[in-house]
N, C-alpha and C. Protein backbone atom coordinates (compact mmCIF):
# COMPACT_ATOMS: atom_id res chain seq x y z
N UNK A 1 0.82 -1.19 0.00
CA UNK A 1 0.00 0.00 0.00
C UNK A 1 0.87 1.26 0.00
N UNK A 2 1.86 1.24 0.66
CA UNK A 2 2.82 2.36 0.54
C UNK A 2 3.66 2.80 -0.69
N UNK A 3 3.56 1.62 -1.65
CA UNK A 3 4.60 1.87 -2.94
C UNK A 3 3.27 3.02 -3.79
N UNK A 4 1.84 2.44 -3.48
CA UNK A 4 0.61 2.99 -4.41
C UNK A 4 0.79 4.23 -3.53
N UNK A 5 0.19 4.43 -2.28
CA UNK A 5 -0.33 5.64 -1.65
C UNK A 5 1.07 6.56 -2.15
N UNK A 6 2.06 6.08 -1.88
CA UNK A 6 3.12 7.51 -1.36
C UNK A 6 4.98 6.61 -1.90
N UNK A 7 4.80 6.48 -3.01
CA UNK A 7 5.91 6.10 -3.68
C UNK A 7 7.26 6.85 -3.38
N UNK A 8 7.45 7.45 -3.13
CA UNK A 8 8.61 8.19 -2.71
C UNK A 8 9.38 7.58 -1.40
N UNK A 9 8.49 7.08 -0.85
CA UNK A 9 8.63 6.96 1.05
C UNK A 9 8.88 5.84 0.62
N UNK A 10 9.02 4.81 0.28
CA UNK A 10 9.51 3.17 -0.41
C UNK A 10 10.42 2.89 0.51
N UNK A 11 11.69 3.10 0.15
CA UNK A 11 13.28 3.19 0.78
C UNK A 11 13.02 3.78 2.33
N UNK A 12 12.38 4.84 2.77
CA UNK A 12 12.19 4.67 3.99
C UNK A 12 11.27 3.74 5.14
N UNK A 13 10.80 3.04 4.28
CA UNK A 13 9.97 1.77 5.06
C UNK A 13 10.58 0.65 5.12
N UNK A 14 11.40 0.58 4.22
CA UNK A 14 11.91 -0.71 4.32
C UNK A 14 13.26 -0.79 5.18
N UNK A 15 13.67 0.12 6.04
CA UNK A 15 14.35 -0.07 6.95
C UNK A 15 13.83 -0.85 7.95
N UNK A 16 13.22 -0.62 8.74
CA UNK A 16 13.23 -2.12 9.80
C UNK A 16 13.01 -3.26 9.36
N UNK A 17 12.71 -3.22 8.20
CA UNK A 17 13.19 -4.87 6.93
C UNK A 17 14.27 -5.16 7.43
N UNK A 18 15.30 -4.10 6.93
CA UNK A 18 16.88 -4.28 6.46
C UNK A 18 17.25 -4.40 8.36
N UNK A 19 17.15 -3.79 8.86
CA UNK A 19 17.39 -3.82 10.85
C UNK A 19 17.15 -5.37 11.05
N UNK A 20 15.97 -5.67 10.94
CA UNK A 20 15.61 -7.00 11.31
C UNK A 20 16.11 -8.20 11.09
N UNK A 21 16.86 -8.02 9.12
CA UNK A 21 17.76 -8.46 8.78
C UNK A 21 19.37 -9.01 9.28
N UNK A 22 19.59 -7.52 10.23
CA UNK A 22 20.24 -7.62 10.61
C UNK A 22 20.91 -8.37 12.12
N UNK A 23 19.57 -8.48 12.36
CA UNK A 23 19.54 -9.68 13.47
C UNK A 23 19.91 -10.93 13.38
N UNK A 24 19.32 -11.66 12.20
CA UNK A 24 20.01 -12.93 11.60
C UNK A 24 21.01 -13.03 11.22
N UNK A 25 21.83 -11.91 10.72
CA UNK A 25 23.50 -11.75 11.07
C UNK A 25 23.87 -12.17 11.94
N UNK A 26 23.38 -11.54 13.13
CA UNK A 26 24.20 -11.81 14.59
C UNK A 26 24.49 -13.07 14.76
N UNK A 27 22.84 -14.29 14.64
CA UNK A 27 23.18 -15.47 14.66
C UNK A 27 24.31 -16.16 14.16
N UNK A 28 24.38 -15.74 12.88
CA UNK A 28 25.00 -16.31 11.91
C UNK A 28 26.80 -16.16 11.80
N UNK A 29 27.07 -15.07 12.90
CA UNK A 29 28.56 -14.49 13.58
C UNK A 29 28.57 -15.55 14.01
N UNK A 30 27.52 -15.68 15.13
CA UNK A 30 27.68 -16.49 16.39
C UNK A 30 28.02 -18.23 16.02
N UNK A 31 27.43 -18.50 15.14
CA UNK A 31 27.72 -20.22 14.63
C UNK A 31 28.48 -20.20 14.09
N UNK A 32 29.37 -18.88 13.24
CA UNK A 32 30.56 -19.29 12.64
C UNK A 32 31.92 -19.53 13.76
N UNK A 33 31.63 -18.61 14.52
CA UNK A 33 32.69 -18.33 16.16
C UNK A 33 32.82 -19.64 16.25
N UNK A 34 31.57 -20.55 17.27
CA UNK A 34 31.26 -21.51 17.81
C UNK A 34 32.09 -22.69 17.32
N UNK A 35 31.39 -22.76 15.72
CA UNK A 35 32.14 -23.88 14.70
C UNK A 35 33.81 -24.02 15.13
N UNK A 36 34.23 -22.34 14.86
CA UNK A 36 35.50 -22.75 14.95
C UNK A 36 35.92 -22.92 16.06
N UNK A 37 35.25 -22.68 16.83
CA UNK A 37 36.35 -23.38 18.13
C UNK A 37 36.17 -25.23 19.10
N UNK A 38 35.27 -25.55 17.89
CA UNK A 38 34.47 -26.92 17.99
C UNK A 38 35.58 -28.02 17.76
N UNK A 39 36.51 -28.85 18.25
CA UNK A 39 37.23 -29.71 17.98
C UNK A 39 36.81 -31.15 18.32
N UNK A 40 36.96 -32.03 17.89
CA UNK A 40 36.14 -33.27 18.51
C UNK A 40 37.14 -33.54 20.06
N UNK A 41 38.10 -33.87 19.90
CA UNK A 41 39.34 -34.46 20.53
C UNK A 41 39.47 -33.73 21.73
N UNK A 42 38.86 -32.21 21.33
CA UNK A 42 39.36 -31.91 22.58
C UNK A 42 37.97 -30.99 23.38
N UNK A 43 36.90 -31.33 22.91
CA UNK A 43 35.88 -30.75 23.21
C UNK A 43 35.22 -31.25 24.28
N UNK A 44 35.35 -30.61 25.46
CA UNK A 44 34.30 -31.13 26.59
C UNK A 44 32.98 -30.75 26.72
N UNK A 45 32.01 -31.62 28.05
CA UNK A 45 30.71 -30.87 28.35
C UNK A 45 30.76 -29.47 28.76
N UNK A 46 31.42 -29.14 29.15
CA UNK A 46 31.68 -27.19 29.51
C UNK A 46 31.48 -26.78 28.43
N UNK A 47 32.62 -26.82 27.16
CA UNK A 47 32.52 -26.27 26.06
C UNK A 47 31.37 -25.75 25.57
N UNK A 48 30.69 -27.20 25.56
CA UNK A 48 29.39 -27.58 24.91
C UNK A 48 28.76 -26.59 25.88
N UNK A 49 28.31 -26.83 26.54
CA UNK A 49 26.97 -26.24 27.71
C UNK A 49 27.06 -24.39 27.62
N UNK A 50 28.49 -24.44 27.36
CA UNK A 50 28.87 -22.28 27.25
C UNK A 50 28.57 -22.27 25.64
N UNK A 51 28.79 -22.87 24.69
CA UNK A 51 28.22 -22.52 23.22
C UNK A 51 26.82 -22.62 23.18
N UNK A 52 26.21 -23.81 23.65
CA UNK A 52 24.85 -23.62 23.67
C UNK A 52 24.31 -22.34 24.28
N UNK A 53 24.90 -21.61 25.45
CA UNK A 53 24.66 -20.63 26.11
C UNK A 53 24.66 -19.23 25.75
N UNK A 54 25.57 -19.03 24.62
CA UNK A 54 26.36 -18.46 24.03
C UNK A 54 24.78 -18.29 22.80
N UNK A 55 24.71 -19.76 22.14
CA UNK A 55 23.66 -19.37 21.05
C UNK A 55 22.52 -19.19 21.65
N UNK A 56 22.11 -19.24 22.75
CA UNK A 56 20.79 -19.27 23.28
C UNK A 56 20.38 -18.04 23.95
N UNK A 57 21.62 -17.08 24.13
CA UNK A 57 21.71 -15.95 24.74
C UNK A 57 21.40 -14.74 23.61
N UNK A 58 22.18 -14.91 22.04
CA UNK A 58 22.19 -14.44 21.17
C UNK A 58 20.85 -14.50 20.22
N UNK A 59 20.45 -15.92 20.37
CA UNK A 59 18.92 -16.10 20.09
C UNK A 59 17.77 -15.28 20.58
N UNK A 60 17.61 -15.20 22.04
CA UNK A 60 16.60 -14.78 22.64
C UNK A 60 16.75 -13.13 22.56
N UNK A 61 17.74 -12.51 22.31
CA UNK A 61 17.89 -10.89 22.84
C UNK A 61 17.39 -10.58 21.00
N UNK A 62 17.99 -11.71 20.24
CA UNK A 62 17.29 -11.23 18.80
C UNK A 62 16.07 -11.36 18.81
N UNK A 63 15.80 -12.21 19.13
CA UNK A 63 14.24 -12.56 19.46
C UNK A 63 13.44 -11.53 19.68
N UNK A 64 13.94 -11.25 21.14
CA UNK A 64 13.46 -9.39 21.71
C UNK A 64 13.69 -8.50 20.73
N UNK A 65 14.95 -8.37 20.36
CA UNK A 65 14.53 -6.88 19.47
C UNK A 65 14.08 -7.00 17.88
N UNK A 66 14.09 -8.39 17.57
CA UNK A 66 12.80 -8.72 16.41
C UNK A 66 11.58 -8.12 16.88
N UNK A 67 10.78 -8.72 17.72
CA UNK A 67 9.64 -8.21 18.32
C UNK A 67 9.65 -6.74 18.53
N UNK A 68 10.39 -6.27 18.90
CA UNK A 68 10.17 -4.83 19.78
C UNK A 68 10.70 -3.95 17.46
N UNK A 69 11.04 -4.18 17.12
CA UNK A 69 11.76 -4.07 15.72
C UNK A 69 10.45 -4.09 14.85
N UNK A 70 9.69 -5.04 14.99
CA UNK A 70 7.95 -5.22 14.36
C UNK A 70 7.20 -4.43 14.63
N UNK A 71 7.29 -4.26 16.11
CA UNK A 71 5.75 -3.30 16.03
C UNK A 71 6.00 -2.28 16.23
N UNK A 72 7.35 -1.60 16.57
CA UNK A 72 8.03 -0.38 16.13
C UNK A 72 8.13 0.44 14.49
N UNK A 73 8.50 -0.72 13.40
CA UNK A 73 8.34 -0.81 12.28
C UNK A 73 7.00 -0.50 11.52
N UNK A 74 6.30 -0.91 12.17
CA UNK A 74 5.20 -1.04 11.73
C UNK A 74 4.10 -0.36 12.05
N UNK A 75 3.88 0.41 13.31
CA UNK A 75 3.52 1.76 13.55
C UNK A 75 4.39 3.00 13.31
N UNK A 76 5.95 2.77 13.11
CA UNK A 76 6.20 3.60 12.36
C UNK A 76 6.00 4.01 11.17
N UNK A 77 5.98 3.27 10.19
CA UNK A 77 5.99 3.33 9.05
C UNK A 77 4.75 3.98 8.41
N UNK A 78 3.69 3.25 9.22
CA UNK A 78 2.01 3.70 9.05
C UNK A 78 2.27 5.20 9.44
N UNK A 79 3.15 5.87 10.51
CA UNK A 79 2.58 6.95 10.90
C UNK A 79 3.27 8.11 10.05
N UNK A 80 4.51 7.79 9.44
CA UNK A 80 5.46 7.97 8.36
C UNK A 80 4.65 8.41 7.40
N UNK A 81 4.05 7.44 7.16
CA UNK A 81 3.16 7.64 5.75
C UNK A 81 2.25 8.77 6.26
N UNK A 82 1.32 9.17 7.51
CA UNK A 82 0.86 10.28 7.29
C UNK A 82 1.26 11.19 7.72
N UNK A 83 2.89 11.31 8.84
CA UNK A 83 3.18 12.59 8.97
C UNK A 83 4.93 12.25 8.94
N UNK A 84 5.15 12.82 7.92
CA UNK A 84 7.51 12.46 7.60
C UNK A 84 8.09 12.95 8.49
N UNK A 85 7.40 14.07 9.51
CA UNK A 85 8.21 14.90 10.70
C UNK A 85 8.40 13.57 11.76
N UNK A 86 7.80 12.26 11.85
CA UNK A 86 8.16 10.93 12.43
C UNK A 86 9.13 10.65 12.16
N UNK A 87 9.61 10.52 10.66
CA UNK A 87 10.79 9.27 10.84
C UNK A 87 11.70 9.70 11.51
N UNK A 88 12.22 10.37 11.98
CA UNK A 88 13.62 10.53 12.89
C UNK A 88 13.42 9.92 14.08
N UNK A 89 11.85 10.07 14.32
CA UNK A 89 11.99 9.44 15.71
C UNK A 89 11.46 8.15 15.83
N UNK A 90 11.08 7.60 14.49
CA UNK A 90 11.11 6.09 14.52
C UNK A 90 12.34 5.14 14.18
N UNK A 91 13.43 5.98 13.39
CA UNK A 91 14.49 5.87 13.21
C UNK A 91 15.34 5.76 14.85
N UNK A 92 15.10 6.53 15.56
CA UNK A 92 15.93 6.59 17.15
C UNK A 92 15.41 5.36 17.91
N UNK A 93 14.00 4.81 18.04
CA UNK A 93 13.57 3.99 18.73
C UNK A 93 13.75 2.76 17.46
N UNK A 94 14.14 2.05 16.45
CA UNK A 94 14.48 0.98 16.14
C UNK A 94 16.04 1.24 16.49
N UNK A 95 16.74 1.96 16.39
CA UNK A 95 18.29 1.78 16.79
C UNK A 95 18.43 1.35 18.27
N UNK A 96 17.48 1.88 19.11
CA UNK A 96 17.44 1.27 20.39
C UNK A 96 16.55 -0.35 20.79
N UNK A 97 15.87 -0.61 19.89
CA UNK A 97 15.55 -2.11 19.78
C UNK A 97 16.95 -2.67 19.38
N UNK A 98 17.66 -2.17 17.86
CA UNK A 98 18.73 -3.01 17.71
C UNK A 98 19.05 -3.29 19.16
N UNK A 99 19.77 -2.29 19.66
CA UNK A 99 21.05 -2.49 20.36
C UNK A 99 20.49 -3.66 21.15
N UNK A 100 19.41 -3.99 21.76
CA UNK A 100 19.14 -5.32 22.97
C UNK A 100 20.09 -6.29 22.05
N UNK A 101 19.76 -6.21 20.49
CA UNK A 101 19.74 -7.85 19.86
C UNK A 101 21.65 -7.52 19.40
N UNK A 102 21.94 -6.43 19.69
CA UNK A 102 23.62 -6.34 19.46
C UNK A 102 24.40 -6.58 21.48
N UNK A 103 23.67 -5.98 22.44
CA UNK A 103 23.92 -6.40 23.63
C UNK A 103 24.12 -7.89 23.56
N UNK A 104 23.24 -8.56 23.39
CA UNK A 104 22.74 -9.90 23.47
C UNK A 104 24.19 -10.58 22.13
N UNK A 105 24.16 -9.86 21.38
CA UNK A 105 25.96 -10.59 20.55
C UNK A 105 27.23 -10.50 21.49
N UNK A 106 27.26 -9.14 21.71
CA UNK A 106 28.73 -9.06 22.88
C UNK A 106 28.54 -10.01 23.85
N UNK A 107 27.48 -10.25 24.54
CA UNK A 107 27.55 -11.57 25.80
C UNK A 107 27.69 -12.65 25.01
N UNK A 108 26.62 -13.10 24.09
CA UNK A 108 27.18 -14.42 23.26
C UNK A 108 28.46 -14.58 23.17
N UNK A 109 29.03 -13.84 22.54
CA UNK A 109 30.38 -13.89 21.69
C UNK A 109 31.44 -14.00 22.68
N UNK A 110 31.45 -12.61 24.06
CA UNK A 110 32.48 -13.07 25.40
C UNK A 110 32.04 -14.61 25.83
N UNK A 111 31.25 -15.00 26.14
CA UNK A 111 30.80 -16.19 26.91
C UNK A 111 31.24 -17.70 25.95
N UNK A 112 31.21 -17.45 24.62
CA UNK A 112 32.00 -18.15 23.66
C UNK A 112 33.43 -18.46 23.44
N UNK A 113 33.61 -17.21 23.61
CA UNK A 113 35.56 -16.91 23.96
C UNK A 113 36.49 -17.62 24.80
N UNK A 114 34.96 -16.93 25.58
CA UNK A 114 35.73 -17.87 27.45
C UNK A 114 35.68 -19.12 27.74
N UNK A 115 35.61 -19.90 27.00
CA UNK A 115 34.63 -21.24 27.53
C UNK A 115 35.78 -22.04 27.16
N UNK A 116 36.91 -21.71 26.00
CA UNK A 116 37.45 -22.63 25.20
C UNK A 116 38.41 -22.81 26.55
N UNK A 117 39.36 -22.37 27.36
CA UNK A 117 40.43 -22.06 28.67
C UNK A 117 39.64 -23.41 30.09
N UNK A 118 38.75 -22.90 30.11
CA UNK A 118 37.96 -23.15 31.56
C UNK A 118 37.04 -24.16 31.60
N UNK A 119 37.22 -25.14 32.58
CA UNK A 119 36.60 -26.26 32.95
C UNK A 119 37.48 -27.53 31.90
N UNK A 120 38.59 -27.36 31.75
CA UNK A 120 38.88 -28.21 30.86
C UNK A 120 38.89 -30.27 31.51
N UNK A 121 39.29 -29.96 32.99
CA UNK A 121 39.23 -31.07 33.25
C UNK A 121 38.12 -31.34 34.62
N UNK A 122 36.96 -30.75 34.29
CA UNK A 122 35.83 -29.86 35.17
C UNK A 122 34.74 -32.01 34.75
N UNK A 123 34.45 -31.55 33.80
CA UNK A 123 33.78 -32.98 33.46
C UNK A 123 34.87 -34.34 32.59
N UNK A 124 35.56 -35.07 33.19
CA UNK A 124 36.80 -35.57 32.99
C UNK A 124 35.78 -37.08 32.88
N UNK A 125 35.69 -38.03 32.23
CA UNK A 125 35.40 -38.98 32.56
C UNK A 125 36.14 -39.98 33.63
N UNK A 126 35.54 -40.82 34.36
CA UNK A 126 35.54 -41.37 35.56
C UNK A 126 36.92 -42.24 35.46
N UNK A 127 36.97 -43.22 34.06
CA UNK A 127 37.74 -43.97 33.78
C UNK A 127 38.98 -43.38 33.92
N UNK A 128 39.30 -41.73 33.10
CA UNK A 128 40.44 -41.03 32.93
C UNK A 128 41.30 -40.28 34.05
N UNK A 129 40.35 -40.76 35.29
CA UNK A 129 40.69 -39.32 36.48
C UNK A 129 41.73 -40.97 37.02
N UNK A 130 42.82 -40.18 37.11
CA UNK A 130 44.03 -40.73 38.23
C UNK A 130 43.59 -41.13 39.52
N UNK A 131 43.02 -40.55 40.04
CA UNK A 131 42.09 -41.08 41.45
C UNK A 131 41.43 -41.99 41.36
N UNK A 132 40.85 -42.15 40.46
CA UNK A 132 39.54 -43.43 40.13
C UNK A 132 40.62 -44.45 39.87
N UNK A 133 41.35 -44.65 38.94
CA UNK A 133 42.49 -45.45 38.74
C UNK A 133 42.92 -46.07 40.38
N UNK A 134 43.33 -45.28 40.86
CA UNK A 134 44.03 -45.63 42.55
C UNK A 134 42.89 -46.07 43.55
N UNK A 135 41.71 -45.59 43.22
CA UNK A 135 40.55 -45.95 44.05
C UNK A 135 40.29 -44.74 45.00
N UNK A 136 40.93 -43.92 44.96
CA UNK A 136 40.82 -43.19 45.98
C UNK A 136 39.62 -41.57 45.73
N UNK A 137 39.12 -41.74 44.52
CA UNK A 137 38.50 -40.75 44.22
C UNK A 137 37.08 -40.47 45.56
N UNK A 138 36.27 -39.70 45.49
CA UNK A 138 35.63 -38.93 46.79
C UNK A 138 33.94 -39.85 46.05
N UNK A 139 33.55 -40.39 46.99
CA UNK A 139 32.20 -41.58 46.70
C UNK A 139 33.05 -42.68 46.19
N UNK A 140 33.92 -43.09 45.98
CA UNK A 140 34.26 -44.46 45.98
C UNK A 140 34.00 -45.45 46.85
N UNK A 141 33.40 -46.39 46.41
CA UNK A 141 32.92 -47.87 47.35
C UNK A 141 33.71 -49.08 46.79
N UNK A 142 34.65 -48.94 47.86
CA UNK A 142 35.26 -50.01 47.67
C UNK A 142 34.80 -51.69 47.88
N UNK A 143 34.91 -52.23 46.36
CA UNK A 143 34.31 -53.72 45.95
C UNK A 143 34.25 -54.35 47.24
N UNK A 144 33.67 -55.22 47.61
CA UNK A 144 33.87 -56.79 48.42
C UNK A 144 34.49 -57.72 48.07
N UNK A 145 35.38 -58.45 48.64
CA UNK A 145 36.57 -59.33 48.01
C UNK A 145 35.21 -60.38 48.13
N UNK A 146 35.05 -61.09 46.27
CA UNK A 146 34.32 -62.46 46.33
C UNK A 146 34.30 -63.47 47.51
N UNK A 147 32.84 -63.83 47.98
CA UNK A 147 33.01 -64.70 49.42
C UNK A 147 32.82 -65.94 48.27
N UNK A 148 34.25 -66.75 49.38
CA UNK A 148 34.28 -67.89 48.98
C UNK A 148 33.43 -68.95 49.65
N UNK A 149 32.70 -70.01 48.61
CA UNK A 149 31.94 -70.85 48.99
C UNK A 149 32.84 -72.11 49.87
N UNK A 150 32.62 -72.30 50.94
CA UNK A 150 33.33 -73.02 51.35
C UNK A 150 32.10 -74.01 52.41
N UNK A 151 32.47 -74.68 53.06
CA UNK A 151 31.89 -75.48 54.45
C UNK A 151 30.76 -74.83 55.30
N UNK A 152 31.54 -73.94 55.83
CA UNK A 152 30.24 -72.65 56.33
C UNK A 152 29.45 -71.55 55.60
N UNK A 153 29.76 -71.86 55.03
CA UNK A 153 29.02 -70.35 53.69
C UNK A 153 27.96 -71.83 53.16
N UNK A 154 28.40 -72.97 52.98
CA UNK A 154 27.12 -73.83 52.48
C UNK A 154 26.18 -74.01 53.87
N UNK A 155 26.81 -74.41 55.26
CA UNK A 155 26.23 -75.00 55.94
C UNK A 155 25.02 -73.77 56.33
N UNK A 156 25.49 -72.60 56.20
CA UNK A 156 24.66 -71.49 56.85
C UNK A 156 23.57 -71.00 56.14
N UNK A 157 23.66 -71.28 54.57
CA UNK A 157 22.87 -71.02 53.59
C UNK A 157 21.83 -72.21 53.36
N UNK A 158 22.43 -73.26 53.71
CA UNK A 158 21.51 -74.36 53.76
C UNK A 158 20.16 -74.36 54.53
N UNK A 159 20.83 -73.72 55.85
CA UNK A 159 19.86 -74.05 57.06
C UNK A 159 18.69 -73.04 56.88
N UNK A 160 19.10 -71.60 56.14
CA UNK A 160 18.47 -70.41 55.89
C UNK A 160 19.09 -69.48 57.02
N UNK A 161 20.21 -69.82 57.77
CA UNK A 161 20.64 -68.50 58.76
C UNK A 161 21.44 -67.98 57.96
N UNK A 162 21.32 -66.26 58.06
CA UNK A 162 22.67 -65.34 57.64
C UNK A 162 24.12 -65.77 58.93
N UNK A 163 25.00 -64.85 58.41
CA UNK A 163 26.05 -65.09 59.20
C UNK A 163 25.85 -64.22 60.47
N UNK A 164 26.31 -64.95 61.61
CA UNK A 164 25.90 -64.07 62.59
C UNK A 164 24.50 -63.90 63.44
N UNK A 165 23.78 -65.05 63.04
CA UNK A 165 22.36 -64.94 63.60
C UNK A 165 22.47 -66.61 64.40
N UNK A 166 23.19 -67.14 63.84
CA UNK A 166 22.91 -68.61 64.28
C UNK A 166 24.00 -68.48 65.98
N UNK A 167 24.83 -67.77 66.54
CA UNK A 167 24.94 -67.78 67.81
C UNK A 167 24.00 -67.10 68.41
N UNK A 168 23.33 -65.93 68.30
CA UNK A 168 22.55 -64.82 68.63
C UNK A 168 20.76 -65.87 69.03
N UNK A 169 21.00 -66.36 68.02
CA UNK A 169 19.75 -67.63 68.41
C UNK A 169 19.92 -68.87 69.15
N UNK A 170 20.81 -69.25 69.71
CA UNK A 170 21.27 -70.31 69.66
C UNK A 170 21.17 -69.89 71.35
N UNK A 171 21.38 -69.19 71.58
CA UNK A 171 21.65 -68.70 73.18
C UNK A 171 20.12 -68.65 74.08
């Protein structure tokens, strides 16, 4: 309706197009970052859990200033069309929607950075930890040496007494 009503104003509506656009950029920083710092060999659950964090942080703030970017856009534009002394100030309030969904990149992107250094031996599997090896790791239950079947281990199982009940009764 705006190309018919008021052809001129075209190029100024289609900015919070091009803004909004620019949100799916951010994502799209953010998975290239991620990728590269993705190694199989040496990638732990930390890693993992701060990239997911990282995209999920960058997701949602775009999210927000998509939304807040729409209906900003879109009562701007309508009000554009009937009075042009607006756009400057619909122009000031989508630059301040951006910024949530550019806030929301700088935390992604630090929180991405940081992740590759820290927690490296935070989730270590059980098998690999030196302690577990020695037995000495913290909740270790140390096995029961196999009871051997012998004379009394049959005679006591036979009768149905555990060990230790047949003097206690016997008295």
């Amino acid at each position: 309706s705006m190309g018919v009503m008021r052809p001129d104003m075209v190029m100024r509506s289609i900015i919070p197009v091009v803004m909004a656009g620019v949100l799916g950029i951010y994502g799209l920083i953010t998975a290239v970052i991620i990728n590269g710092k993705m190694e199989a060999a040496t990638y732990s659950a930390y890693s993992g859990y701060a990239h997911l964090g990282a995209g999920l942080t960058v997701g949602m703030s775009s999210l927000a200033a998509g939304l807040a970017i729409g209906i900003v856009g879109d009562a701007g534009v309508r009000a554009n069309a009937q009075q042009p002394r607006l756009f400057v100030g619909m122009i000031l309030i989508l630059i301040f929607a951006e910024a949530l969904g550019l806030y929301g990149l700088i935390v992604g992107l630090v929180v991405a950075s940081t992740a590759e250094g820290k927690g490296k031996n935070l989730c270590s599997s059980y098998a690999d930890s030196a302690l577990a090896r020695r037995g000495r790791c913290l909740g270790h239950v140390a096995a029961r040496p196999p009871v051997r079947a012998g004379k009394q281990g049959a005679s006591s199982s036979a009768t149905g007494r555990r060990e230790g009940q047949g003097a206690s009764q016997a008295a």
